[in-house]
Protein backbone atom coordinates (compact mmCIF):
# COMPACT_ATOMS: atom_id res chain seq x y z
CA UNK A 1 77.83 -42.88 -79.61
CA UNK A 2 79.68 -39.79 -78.18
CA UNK A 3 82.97 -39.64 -77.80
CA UNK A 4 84.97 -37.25 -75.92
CA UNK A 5 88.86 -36.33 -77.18
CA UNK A 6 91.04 -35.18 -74.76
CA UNK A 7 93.72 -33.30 -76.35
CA UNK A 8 94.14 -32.86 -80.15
CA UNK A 9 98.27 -33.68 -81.16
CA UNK A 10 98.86 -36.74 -83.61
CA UNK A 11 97.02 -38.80 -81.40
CA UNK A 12 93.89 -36.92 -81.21
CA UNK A 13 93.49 -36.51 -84.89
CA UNK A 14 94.01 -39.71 -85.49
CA UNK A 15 91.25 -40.52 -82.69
CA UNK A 16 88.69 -38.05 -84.23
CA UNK A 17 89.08 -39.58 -88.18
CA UNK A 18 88.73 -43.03 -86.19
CA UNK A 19 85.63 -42.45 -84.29
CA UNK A 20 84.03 -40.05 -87.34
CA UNK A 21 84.67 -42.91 -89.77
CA UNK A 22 82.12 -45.11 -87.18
CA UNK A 23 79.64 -42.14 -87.17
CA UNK A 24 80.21 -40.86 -83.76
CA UNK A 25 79.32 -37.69 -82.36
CA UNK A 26 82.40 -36.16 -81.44
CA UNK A 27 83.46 -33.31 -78.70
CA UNK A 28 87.39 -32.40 -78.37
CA UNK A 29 88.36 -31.46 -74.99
CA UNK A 30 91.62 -28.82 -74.50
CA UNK A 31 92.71 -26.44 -72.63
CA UNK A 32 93.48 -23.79 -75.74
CA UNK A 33 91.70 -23.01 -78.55
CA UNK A 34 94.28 -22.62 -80.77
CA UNK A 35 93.41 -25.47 -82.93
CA UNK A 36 90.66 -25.36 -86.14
CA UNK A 37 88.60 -28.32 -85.70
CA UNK A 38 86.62 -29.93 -88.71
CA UNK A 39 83.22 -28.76 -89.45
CA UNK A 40 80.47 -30.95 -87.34
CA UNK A 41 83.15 -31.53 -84.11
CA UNK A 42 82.14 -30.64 -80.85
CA UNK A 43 84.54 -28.47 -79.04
CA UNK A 44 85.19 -27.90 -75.07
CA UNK A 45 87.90 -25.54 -74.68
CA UNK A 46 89.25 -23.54 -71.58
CA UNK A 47 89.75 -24.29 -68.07
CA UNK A 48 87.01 -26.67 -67.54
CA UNK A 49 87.54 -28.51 -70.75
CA UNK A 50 87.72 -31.57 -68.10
CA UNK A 51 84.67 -31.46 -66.24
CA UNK A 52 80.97 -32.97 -66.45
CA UNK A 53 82.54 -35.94 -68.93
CA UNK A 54 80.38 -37.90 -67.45
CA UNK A 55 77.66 -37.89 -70.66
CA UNK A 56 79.96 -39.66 -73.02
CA UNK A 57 79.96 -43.35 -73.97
CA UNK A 58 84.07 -43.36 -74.68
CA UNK A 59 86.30 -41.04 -73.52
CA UNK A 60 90.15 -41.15 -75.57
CA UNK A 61 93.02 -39.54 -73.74
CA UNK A 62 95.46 -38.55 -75.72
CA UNK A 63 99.15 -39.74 -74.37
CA UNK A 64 100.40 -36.53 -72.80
CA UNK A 65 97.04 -36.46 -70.62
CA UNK A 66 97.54 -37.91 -67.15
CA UNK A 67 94.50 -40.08 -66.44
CA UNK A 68 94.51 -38.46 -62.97
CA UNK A 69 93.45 -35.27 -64.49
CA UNK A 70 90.22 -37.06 -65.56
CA UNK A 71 89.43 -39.07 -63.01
CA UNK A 72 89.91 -35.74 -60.61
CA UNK A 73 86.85 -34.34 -61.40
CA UNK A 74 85.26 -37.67 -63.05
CA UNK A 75 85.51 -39.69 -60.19
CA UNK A 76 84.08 -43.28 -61.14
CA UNK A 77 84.63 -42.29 -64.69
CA UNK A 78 87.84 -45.30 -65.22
CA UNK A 79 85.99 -47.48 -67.58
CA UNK A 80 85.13 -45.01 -70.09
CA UNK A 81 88.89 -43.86 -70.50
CA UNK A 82 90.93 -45.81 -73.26
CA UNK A 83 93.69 -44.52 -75.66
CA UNK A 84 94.73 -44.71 -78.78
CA UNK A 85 97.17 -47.71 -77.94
CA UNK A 86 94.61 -49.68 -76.44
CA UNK A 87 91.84 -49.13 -79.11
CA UNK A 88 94.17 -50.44 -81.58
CA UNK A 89 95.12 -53.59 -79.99
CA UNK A 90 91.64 -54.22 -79.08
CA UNK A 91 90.20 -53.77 -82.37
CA UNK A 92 93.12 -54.79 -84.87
CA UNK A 93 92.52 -57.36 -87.65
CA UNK A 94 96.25 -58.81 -86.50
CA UNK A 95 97.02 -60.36 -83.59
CA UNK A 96 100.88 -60.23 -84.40
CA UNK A 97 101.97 -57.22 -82.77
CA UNK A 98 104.79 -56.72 -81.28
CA UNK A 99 104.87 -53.69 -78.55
CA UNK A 100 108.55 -52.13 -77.40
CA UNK A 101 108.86 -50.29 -74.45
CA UNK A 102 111.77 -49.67 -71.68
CA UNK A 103 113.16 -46.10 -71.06
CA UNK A 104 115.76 -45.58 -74.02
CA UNK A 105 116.18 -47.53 -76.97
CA UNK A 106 112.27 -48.07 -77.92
CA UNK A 107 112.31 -46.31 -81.30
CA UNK A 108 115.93 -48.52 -82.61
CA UNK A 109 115.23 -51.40 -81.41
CA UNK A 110 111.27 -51.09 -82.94
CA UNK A 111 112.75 -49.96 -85.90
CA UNK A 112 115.18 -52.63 -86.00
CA UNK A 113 112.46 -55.33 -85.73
CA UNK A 114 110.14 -53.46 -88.81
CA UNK A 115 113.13 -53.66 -90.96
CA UNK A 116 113.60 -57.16 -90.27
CA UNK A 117 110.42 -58.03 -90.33
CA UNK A 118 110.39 -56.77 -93.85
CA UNK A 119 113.58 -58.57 -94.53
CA UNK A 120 112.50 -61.45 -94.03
CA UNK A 121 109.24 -60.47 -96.72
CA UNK A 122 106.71 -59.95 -93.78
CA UNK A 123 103.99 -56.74 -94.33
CA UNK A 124 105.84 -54.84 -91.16
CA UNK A 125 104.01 -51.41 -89.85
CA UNK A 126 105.33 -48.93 -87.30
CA UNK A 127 103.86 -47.08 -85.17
CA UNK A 128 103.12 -45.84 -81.87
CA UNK A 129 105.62 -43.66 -79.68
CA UNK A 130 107.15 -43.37 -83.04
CA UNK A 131 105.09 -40.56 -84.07
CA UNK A 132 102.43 -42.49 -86.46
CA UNK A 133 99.17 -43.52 -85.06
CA UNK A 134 98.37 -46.82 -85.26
CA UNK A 135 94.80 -45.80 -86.55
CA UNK A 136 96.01 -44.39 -88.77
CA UNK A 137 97.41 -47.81 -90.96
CA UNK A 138 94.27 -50.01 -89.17
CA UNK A 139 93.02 -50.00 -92.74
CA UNK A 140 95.75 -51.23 -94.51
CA UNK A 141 96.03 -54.37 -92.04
CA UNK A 142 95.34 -57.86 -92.52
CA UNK A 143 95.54 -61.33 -90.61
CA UNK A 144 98.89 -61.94 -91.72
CA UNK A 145 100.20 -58.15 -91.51
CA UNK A 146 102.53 -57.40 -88.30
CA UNK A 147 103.08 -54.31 -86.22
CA UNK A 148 105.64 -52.74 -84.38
CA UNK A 149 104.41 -50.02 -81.77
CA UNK A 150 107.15 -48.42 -79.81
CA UNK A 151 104.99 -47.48 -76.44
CA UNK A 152 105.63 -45.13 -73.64
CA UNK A 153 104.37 -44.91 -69.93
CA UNK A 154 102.26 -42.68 -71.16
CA UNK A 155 100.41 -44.45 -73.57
CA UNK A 156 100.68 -48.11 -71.32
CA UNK A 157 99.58 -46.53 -68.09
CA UNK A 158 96.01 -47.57 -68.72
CA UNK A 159 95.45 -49.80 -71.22
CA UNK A 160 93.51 -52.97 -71.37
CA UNK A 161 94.91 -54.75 -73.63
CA UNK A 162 98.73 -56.71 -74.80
CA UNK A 163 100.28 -57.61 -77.58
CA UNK A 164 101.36 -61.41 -78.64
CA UNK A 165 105.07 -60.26 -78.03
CA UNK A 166 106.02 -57.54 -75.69
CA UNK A 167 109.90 -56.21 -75.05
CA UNK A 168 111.22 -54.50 -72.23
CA UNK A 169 114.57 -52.78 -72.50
CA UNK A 170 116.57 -50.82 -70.33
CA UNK A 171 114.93 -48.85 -67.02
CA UNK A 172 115.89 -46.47 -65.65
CA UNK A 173 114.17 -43.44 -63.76
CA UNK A 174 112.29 -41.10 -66.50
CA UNK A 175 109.29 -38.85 -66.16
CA UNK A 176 109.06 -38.03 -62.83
CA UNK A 177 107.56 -34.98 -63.24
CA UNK A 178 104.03 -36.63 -64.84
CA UNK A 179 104.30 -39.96 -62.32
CA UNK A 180 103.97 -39.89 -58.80
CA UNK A 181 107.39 -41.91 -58.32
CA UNK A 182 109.30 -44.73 -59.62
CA UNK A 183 107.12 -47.55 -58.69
CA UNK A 184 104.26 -45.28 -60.32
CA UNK A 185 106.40 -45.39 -63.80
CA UNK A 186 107.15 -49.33 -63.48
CA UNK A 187 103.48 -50.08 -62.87
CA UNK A 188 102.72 -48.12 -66.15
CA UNK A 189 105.19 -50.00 -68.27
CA UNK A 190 104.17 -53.71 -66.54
CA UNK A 191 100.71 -52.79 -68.25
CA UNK A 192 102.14 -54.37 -71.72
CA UNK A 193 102.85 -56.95 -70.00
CA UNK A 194 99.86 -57.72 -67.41
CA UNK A 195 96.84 -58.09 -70.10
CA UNK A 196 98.68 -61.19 -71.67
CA UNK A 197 97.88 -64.84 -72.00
CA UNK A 198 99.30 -67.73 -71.66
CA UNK A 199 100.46 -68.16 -74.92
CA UNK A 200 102.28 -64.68 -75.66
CA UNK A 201 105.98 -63.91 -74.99
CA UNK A 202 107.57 -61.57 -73.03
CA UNK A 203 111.26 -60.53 -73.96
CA UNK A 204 113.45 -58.63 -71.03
CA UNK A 205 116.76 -57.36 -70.50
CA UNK A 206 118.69 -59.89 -68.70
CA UNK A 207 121.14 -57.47 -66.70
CA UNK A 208 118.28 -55.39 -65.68
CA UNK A 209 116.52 -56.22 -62.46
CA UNK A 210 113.38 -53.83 -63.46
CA UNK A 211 112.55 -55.20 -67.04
CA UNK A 212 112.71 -58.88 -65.80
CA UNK A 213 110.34 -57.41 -62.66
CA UNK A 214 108.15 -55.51 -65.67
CA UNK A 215 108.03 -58.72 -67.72
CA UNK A 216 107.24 -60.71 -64.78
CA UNK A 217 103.47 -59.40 -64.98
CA UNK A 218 102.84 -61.45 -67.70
CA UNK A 219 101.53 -65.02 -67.66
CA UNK A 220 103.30 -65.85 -70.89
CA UNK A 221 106.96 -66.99 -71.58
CA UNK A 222 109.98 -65.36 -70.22
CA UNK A 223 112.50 -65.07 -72.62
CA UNK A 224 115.52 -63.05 -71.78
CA UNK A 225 117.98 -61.43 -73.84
CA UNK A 226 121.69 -60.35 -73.46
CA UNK A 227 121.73 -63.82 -72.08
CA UNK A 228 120.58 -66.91 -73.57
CA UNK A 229 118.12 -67.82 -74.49
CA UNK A 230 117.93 -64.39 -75.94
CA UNK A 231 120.38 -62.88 -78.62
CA UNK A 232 123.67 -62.88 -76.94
CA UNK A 233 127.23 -61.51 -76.78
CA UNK A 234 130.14 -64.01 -77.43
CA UNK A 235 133.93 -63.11 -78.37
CA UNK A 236 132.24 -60.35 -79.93
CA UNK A 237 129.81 -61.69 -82.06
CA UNK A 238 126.06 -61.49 -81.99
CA UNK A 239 124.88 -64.91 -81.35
CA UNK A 240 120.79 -66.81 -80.93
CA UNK A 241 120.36 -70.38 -80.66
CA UNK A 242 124.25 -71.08 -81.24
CA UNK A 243 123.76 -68.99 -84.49
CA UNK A 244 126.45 -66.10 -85.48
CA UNK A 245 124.19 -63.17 -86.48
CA UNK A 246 127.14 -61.12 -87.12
CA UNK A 247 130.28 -59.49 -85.75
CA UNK A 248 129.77 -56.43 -83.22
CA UNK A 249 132.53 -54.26 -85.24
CA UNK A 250 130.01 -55.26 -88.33
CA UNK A 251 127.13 -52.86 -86.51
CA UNK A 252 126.34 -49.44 -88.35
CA UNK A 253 124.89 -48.60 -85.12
CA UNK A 254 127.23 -46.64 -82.48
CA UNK A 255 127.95 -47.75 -79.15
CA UNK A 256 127.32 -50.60 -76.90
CA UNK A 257 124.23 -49.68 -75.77
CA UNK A 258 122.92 -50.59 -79.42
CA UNK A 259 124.61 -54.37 -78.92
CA UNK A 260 121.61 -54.37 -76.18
CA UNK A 261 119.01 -53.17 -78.81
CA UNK A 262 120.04 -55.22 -81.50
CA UNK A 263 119.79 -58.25 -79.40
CA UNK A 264 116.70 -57.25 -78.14
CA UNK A 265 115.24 -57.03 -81.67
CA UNK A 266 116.92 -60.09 -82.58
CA UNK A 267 114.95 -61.77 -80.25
CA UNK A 268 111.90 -60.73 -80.67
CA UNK A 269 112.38 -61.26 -84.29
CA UNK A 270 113.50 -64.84 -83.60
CA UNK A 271 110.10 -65.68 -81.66
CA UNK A 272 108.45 -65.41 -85.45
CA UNK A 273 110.79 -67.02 -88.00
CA UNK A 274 114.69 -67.61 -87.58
CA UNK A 275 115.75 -65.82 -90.45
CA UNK A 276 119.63 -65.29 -89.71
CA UNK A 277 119.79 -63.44 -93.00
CA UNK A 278 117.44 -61.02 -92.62
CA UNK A 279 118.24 -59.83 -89.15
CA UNK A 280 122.26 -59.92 -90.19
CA UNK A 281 121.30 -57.89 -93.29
CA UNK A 282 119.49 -55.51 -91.39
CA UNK A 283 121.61 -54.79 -88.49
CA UNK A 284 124.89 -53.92 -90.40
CA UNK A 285 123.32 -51.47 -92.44
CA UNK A 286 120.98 -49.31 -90.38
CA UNK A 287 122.72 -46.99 -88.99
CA UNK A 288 120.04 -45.42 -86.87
CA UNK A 289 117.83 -43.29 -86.31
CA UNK A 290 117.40 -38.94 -86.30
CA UNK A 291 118.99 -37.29 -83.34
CA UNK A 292 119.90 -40.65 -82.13
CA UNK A 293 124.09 -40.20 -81.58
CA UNK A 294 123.60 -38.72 -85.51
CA UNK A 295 126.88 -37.76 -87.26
CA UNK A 296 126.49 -34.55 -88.48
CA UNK A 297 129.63 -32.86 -89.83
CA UNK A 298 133.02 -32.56 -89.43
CA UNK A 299 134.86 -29.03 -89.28
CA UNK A 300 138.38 -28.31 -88.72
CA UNK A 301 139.20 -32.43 -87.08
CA UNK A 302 136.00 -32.20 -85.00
CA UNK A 303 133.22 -34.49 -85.28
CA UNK A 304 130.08 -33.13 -84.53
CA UNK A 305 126.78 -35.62 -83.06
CA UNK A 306 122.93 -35.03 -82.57
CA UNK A 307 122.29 -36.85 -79.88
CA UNK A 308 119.24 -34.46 -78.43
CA UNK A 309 116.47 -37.89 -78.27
CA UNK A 310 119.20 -38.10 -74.80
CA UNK A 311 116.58 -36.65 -72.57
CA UNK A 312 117.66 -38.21 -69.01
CA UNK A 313 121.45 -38.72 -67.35
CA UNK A 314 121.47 -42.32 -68.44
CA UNK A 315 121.42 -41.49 -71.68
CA UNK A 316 124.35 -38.84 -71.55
CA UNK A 317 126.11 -41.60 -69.82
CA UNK A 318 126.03 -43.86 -72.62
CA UNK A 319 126.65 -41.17 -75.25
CA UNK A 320 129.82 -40.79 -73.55
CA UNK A 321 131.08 -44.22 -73.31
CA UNK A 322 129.86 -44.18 -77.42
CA UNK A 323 132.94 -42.64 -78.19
CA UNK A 324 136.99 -42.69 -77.06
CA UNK A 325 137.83 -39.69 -78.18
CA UNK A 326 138.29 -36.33 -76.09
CA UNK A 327 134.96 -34.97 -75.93
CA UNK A 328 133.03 -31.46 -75.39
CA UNK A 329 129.63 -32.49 -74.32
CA UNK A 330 126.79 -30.03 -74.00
CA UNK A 331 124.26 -30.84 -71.08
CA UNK A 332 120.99 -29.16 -69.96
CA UNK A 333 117.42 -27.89 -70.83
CA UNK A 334 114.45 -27.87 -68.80
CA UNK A 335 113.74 -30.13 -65.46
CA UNK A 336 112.25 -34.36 -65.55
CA UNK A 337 113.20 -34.78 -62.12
CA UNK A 338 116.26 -36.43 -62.71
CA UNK A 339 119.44 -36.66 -60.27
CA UNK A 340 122.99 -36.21 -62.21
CA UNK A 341 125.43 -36.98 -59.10
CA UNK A 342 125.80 -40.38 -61.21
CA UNK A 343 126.56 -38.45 -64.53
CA UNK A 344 128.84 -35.99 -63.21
CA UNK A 345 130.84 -38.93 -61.70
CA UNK A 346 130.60 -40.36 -65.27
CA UNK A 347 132.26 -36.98 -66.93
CA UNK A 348 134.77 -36.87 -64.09
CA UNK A 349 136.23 -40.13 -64.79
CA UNK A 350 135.84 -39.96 -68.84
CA UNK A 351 137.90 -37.96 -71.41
CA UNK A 352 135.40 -35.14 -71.65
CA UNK A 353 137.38 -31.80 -72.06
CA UNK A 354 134.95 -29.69 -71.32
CA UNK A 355 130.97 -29.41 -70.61
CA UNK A 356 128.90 -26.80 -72.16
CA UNK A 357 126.10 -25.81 -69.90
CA UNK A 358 122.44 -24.41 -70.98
CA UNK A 359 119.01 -24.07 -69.86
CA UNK A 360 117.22 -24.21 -66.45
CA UNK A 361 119.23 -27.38 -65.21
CA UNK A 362 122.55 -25.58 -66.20
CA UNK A 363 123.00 -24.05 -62.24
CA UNK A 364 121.92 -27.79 -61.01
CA UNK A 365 124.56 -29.53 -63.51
CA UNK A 366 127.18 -27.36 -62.51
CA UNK A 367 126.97 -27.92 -58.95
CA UNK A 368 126.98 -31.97 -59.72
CA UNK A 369 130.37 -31.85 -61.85
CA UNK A 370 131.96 -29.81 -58.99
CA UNK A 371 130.71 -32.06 -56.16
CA UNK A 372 132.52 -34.55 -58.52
CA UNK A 373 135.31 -33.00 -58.78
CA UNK A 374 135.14 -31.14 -62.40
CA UNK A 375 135.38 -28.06 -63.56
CA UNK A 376 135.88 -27.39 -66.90
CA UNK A 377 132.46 -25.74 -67.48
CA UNK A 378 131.35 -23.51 -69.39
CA UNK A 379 128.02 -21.43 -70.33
CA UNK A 380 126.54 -22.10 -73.67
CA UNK A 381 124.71 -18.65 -74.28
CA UNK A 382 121.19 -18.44 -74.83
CA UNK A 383 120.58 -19.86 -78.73
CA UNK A 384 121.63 -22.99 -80.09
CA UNK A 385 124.44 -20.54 -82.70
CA UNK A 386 125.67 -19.12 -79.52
CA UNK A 387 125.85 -23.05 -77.98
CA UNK A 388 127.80 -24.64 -80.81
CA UNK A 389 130.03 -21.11 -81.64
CA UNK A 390 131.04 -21.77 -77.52
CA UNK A 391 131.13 -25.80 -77.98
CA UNK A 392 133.38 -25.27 -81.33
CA UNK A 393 136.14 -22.72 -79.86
CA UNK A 394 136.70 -25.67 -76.42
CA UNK A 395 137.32 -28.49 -79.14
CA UNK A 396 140.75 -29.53 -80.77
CA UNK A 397 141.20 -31.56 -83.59
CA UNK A 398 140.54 -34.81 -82.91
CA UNK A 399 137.51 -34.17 -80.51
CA UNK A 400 134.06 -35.17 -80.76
CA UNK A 401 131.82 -32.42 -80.24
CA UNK A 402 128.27 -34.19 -78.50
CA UNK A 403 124.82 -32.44 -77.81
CA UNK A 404 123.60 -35.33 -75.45
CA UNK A 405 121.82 -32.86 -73.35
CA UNK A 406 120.47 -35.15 -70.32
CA UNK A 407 117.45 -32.95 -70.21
CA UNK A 408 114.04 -32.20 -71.76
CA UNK A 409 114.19 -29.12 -73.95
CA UNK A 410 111.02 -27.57 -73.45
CA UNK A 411 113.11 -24.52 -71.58
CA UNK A 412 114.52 -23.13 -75.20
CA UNK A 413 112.65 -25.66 -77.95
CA UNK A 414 109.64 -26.36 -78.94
CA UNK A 415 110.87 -30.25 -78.33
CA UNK A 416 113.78 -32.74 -78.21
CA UNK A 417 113.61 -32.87 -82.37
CA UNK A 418 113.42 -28.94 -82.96
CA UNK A 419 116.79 -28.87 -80.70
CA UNK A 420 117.98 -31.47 -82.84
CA UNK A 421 117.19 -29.51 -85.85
CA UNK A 422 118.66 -25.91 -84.68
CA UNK A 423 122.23 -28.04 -83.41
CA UNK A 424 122.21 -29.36 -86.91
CA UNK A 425 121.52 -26.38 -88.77
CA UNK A 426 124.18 -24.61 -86.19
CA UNK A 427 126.64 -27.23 -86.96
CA UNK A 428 126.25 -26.82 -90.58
CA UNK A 429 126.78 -22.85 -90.33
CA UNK A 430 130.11 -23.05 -88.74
């Protein structure tokens, strides 16, 4: 068999040990050749790294590969493309996985339902969007095991193949610089859903018009959440089934966008055992995730957060309403397409003292927040010291100091984490 790999991140290694371990011969397709491949792999590299695939029995696209791309100078070539995602699910010795998608939340609310998963003394894996392949555990798995996979538009735009129980969060618009538009995005998350039978579940936000039109593709059942018969809200408690899961105050997690993911997990959680015990246990203890509204230090009365996963308005938006204290927020970085009339009108009306701008959207979020009617803005500098030295001499005591940027990052970082990991590092220099 020959097997074509197009592009070589976590996704493509993982592809080539899968595909070597069958025997297959194997040809890595990128653009650069800045990559050392093992001895006895194939390699295209260079401009037409995409062309004449035609030859090869299976052709894996790696996540941050449009299929377009492919199919642009493959034309007829659809059935050979799969992904990682979909080879997985196809070929796992489990059928009880449990896929998370939605545009923010996916890697809490997977995590959420792994840890209580393994609460409740299930064999849990994670994987995914998460940053582990799920090849790269297929080993380790058996009938009774379960999996978590936290998926993104990019790795559901094609597939095949669904899992027993698929979530939809939150939607909002995301990505709009690799999809045509947002009906293009939608149709790539409805793919979790659409492969489905008849006896699988699919979980959707109940005050979201778009996850209950994403879930809709499926054939299974429709369960939502936020509302019964989901994981619910009532005079503040966490509730399922008439069951008290715990108190809201009682989350580790910060703001009320994580009610929404714990529920969400709940749910899904609920659809295997009802284990009140395991899911309370869980959710007032984790207190979340890396650069996920992450306390990092205070200094002088000022409490500093990595929030830099907060790639899109929406997400800035909630990291705001997170937190009731005065706030200096630092927004920008490099361009998804996004609008942020909606987020300026967010900091206009909220207690934000100031906004530090940076990156290429810095011009573009200025001209929002004075359109809506702010203007306590000011330039961050051009390194993440010079960004928290400005953010630290706007705050008082008493002020919450937030990198929720809004924005990609690929302007000044290598990605959303390494900004994450210069704040912190900035943060702890002060």
């Amino acid at each position: 068999m020959k097997v074509a790999i197009i592009g070589y991140g976590i996704e493509g290694r993982s592809a080539l040990h899968y595909w070597q371990d069958k025997g297959a011969e194997i040809t890595v397709c990128k653009r650069s050749n800045n990559v050392q491949l093992p001895k006895g792999v194939n390699a295209r590299f260079g401009d037409h790294h995409l062309e004449d695939l035609g030859g090869f029995d299976v052709i894996m696209r790696t996540a941050g590969v449009p299929p377009s791309l492919i199919t642009a100078k493959n034309p007829g070539i659809e059935a050979k493309i799969t992904t990682v995602v979909d080879e997985f699910i196809k070929v796992s010795p489990t059928r009880n996985i449990i896929g998370v998608t939605g545009t923010k939340g996916k890697g809490t609310t997977s995590m959420l339902i792994a840890k209580m998963l393994e609460a409740a003394g299930k064999q849990a894996f994670l994987g995914g969007n998460y940053g582990i392949s799920p090849l790269d555990f297929l080993p380790e798995l058996t009938a009774d095991s379960w999996v978590v996979l936290e998926l993104s538009s990019f790795q559901l735009f094609d597939v095949k193949h669904s899992p027993h129980i698929a979530v939809c969060l939150m939607i909002a618009q995301e990505h709009m610089d690799w999809h045509t538009d947002m009906n293009d995005y939608i149709r790539a998350k409805s793919q979790l859903f659409a492969h489905q039978t008849d006896k699988d579940v699919a979980i959707y936000f109940a005050d979201d018009d778009v996850s209950h039109r994403i879930a809709s593709a499926s054939p299974g059942d429709k369960i939502a959440y936020y509302d019964e018969p989901g994981a619910y809200i009532h005079n503040n408690q966490i509730m399922i089934d008439q069951t008290v899961l715990c108190k809201t105050n009682e989350l580790k997690l910060l703001g009320k966008h994580n009610w929404q993911n714990a529920c969400a997990a709940a749910t899904a959680v609920w659809q295997v055992m009802q284990v009140p015990g395991a899911i309370r246990t869980v959710l007032t203890t984790f207190n979340g995730l890396e650069h996920r509204l992450e306390f990092v230090r205070e200094v002088d009365g000022v409490k500093y957060y990595d929030d830099s996963f907060g790639t899109t308005p929406e997400t800035a938006q909630v990291a705001i309403a997170a937190f009731h204290k005065p706030k200096v927020i630092i927004l920008g970085g490099s361009d998804k397409g996004s609008s942020y009339d909606k987020l300026a009108a967010t900091v206009a009306k909220s207690n934000v003292r100031a906004v530090v701008v940076i990156g290429d959207m810095a011009a573009k979020i200025t001209t929002a927040l004075h359109e809506a009617g702010f203007m306590a803005i000011t330039p961050g500098g051009q390194t993440m010291l010079e960004i928290v030295a400005t953010a630290h001499s706007l705050a008082k005591k008493g002020d919450v100091v937030l990198l929720s940027t809004a924005c990609a990052s690929f302007d000044m970082f290598k990605n959303y984490k390494d900004r994450g990991i210069q704040f912190k590092a900035a943060v702890q220099a002060l």
